[in-house]
Protein backbone atom coordinates (compact mmCIF):
# COMPACT_ATOMS: atom_id res chain seq x y z
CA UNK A 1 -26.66 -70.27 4.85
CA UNK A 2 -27.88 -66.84 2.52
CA UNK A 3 -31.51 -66.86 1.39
CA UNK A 4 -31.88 -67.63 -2.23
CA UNK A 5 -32.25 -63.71 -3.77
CA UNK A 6 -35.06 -63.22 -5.67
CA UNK A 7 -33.38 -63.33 -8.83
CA UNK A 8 -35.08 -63.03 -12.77
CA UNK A 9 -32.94 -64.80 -15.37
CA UNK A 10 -34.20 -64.74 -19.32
CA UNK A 11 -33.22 -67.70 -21.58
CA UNK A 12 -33.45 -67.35 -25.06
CA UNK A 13 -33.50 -69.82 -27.33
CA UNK A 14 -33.98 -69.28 -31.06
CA UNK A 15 -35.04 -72.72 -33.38
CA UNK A 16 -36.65 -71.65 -36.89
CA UNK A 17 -37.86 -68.32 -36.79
CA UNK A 18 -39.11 -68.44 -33.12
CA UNK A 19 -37.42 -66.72 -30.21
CA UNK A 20 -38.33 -68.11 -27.31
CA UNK A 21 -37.84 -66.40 -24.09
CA UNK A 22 -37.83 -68.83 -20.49
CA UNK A 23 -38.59 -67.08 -17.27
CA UNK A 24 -36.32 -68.90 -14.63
CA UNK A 25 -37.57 -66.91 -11.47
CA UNK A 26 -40.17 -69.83 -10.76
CA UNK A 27 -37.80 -72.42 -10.90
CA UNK A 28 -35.89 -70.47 -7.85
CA UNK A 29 -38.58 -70.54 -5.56
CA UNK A 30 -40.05 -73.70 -3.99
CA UNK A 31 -43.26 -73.63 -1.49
CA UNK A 32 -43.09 -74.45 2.08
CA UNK A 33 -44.91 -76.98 3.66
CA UNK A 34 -47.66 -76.31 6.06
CA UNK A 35 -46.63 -77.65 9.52
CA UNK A 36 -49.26 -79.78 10.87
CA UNK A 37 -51.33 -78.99 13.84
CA UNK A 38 -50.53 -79.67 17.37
CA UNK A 39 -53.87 -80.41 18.71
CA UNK A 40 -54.07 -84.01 19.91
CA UNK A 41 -57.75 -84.49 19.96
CA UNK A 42 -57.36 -83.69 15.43
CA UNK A 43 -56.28 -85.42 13.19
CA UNK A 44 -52.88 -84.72 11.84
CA UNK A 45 -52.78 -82.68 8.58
CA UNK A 46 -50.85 -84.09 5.89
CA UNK A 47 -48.08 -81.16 4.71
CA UNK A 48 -48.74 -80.28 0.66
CA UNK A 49 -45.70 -81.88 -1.21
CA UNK A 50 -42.62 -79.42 -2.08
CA UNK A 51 -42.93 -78.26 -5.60
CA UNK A 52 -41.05 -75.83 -7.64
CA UNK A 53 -43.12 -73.60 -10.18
CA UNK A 54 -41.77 -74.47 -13.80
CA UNK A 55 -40.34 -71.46 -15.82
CA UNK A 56 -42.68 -70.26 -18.09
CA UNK A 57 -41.89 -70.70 -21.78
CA UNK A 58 -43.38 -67.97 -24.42
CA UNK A 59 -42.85 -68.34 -28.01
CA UNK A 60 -42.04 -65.02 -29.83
CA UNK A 61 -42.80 -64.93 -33.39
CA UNK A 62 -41.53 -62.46 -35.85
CA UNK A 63 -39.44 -63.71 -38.13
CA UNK A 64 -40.81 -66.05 -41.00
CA UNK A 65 -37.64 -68.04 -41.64
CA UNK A 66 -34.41 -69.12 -39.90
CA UNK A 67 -32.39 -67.09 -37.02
CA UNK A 68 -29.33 -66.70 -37.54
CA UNK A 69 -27.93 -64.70 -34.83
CA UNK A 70 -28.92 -62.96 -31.83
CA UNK A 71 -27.48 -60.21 -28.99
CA UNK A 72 -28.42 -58.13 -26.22
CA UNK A 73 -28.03 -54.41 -26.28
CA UNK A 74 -25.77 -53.35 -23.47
CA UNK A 75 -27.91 -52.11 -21.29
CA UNK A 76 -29.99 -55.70 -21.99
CA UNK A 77 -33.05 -54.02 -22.26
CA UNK A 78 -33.50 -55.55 -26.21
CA UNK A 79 -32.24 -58.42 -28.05
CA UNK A 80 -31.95 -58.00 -31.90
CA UNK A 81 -32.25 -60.90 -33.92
CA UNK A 82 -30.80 -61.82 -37.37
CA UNK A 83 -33.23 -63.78 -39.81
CA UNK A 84 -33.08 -65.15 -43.46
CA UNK A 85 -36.11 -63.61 -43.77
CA UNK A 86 -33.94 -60.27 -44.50
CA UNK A 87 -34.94 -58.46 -41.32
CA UNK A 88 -33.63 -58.01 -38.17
CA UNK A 89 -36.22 -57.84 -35.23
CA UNK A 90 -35.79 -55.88 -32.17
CA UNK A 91 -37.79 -57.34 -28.99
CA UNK A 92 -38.05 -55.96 -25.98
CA UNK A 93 -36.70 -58.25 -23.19
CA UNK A 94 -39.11 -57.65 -20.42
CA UNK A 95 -42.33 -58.10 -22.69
CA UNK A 96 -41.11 -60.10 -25.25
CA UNK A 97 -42.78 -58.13 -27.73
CA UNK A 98 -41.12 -56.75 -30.85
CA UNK A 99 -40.42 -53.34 -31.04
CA UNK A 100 -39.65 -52.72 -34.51
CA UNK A 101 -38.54 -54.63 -37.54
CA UNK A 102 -35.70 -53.31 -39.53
CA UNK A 103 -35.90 -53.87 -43.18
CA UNK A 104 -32.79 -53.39 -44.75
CA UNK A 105 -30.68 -55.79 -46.52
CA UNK A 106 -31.84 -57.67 -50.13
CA UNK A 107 -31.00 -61.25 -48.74
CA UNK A 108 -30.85 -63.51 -45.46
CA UNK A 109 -28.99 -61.55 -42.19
CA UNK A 110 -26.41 -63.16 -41.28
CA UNK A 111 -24.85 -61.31 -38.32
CA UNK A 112 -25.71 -58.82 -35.97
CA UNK A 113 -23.89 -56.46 -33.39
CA UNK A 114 -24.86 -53.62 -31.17
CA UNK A 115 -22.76 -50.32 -30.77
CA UNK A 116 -21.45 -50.07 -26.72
CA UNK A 117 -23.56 -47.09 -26.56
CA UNK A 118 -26.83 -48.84 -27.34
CA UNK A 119 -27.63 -46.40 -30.17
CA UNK A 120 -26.81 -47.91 -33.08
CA UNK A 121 -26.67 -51.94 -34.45
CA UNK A 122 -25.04 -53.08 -37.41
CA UNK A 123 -26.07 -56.19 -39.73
CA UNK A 124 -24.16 -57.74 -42.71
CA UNK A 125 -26.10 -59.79 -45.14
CA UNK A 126 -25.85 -62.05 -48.13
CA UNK A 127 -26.27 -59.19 -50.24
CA UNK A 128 -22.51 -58.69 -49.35
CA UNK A 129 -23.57 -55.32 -47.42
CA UNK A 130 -23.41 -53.57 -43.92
CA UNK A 131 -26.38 -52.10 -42.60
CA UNK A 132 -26.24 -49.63 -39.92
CA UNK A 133 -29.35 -48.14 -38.15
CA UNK A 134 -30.33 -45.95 -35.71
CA UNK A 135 -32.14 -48.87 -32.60
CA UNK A 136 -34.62 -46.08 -31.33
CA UNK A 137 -36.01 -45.44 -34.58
CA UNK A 138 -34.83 -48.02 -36.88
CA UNK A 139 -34.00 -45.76 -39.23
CA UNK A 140 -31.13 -47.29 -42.13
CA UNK A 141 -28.35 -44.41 -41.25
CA UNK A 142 -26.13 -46.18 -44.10
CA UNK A 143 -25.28 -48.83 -45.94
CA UNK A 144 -21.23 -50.46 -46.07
CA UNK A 145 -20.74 -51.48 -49.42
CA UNK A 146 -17.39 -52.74 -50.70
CA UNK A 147 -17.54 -56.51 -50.18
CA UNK A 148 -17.11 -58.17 -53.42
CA UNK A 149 -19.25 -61.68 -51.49
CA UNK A 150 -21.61 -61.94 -48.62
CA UNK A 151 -20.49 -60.62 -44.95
CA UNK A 152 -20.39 -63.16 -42.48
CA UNK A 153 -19.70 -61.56 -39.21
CA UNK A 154 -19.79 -57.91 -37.99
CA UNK A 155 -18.41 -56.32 -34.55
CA UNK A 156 -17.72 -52.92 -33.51
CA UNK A 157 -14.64 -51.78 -31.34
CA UNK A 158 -15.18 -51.44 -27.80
CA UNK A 159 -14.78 -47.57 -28.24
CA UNK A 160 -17.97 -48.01 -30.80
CA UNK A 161 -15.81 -45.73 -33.71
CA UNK A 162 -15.03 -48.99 -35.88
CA UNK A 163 -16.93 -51.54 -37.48
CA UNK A 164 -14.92 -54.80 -38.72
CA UNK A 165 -17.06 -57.06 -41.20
CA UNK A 166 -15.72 -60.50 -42.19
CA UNK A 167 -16.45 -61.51 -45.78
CA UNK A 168 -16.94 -64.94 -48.07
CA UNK A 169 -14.55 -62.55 -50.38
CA UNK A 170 -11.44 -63.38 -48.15
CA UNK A 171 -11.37 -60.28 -46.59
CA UNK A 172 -12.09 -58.16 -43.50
CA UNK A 173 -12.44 -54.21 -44.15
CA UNK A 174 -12.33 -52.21 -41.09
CA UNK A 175 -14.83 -49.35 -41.36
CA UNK A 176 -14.99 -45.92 -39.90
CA UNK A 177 -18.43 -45.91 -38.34
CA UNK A 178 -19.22 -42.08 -38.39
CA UNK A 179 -18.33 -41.96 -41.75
CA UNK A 180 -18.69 -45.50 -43.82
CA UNK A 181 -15.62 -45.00 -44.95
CA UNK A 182 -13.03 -48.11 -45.25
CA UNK A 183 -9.87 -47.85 -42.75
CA UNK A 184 -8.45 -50.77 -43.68
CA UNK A 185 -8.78 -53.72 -46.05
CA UNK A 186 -7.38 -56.84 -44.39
CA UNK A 187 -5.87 -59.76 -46.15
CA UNK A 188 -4.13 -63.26 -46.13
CA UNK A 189 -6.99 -65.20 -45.12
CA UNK A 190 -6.93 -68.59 -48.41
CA UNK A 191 -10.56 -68.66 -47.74
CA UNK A 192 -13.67 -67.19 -46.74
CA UNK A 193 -13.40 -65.23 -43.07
CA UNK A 194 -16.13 -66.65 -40.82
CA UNK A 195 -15.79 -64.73 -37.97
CA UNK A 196 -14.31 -61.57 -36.03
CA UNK A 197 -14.14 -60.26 -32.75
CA UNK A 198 -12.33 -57.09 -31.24
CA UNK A 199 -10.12 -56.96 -27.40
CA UNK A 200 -11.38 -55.52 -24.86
CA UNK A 201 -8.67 -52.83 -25.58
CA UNK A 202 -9.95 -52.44 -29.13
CA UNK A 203 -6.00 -52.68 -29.99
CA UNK A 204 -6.27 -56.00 -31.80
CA UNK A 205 -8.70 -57.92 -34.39
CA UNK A 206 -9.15 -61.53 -34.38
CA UNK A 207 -10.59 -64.06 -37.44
CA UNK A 208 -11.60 -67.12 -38.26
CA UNK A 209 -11.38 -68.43 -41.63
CA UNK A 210 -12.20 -71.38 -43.91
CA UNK A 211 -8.85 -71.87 -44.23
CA UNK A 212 -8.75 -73.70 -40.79
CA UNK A 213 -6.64 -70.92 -39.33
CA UNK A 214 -7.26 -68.38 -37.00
CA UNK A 215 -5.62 -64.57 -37.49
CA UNK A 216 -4.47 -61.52 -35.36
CA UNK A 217 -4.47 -58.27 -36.34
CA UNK A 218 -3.54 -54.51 -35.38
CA UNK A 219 -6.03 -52.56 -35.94
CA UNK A 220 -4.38 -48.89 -35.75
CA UNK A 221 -2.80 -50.01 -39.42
CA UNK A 222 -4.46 -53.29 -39.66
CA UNK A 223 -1.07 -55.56 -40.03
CA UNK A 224 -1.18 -59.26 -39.72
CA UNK A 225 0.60 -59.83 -35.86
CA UNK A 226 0.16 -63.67 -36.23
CA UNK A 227 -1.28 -66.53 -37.43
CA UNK A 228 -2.87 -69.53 -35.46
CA UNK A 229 -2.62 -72.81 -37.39
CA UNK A 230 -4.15 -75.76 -35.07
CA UNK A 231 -7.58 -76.69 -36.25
CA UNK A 232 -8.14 -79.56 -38.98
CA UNK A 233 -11.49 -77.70 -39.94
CA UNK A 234 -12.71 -74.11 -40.69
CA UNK A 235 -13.03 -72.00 -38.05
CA UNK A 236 -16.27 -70.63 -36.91
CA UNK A 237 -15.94 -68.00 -34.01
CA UNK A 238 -13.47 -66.51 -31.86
CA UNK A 239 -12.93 -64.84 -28.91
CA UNK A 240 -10.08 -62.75 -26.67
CA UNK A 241 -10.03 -62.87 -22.68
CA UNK A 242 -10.90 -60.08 -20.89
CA UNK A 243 -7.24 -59.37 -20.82
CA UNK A 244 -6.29 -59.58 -24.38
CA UNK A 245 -3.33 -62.47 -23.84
CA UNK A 246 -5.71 -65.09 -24.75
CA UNK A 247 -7.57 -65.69 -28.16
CA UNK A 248 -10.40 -68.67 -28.00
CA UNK A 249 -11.71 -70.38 -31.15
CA UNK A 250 -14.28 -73.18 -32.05
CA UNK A 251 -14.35 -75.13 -35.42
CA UNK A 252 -15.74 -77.59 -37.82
CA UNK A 253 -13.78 -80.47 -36.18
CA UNK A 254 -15.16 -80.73 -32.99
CA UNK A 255 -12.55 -78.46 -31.31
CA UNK A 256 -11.69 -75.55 -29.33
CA UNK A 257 -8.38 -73.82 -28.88
């Protein structure tokens, strides 16, 4: 049997404004007894009992209202957090401190995504922008604005040169992320789109809707390749396999596909 590695695992949790960050090293390790000793003449000592050290929780507070979303940086050195405060907090994993506090959007944050280089995280907001900053200085680099109604999910493409923002408006725009400008407008969605997420290829765009469906895309000229029909509810995330040939989504009703 393989010793246990000494492993460090970090649970966050976020519940009304607090992140709260669970060290689960302790709960790996468990004390040995003592063995008693072997002289006749004394007494026998009684072993301590085998207990496991409890992870230790820390509350992190930054935000003053609801968190909306959360996600590590690639290299999982920071988690950025999404508020309805309007700001999006940066924390540094390892101290659980918070590095800076971006400021950028007029209303509650609603979604949050880093860049696969680590450099830059984008945010879309109630105030029916896109916010992207620079994460080492939390600079505002620009703002997306063409969304007619708040932007409910962002993601960028695994090759980090699009951004693809799902709207209440009914609408996805995929945007060119050096510029800001809008590659594609994407539409057929009866409802507002809820959520979007990229393959690992960065050759396809899924969404979830209000409309209880869930959509493919192709993103090189952002036509519609399909549409999923098979929930009885809106849909509220969705996902590809590693391989691209499957497409995961959770709703309203209780169900994943």
């Amino acid at each position: 049997m393989h010793s246990p590695r000494n492993t460090k695992a970090l649970l966050l949790i976020t519940i009304s404004g607090l992140l709260l960050t669970t060290d689960l090293q302790g709960a790996q390790r468990t004390q040995r007894p003592k063995p008693p000793p072997r002289k006749p003449a004394q007494p026998r000592a009684q072993p301590p009992e085998q207990t496991a050290q409890k992870p230790e929780l820390v509350i992190q507070s930054g935000h003053s209202d609801n968190i909306r979303a959360i996600v590590f940086s690639p290299d999982g050195k920071i988690v950025a957090s999404a508020s309805s405060d309007k700001t999006i907090c940066l924390w540094d994993v390892l101290t659980g401190r918070v590095l800076r506090v971006l400021d950028v959007h007029g209303d509650n944050v609603t979604s949050v995504a880093f860049s696969p280089d680590g450099k830059t995280i984008a945010s879309g907001s109630l105030d029916k922008k896109v916010a992207v900053c620079d994460v080492k200085s939390g600079r505002l680099i620009r703002s997306l604005v063409d969304h007619s109604d708040e932007v409910n999910a962002v993601a960028f493409s695994p090759d980090g040169k699009t951004i693809a923002s799902a709207s209440r408006d009914q609408t996805i725009n995929l945007w060119d992320a050096t510029t800001g400008e809008v590659i594609h407008t994407l539409e057929g969605p009866a409802s507002e789109v809820r959520a979007v997420a990229f393959s690992f290829d960065g050759q396809m765009l899924a969404s979830g809707s209000e409309d209880k469906t869930v959509r493919l895309w192709r993103v090189a000229d952002g036509e519609l390749i399909r549409a999923f029909v098979g929930h009885s509810s809106a849909v509220r995330s969705v996902a590809f396999s590693p391989d691209a040939q499957t497409v995961g989504s959770a709703g309203d009703d209780n169900a994943i596909k």
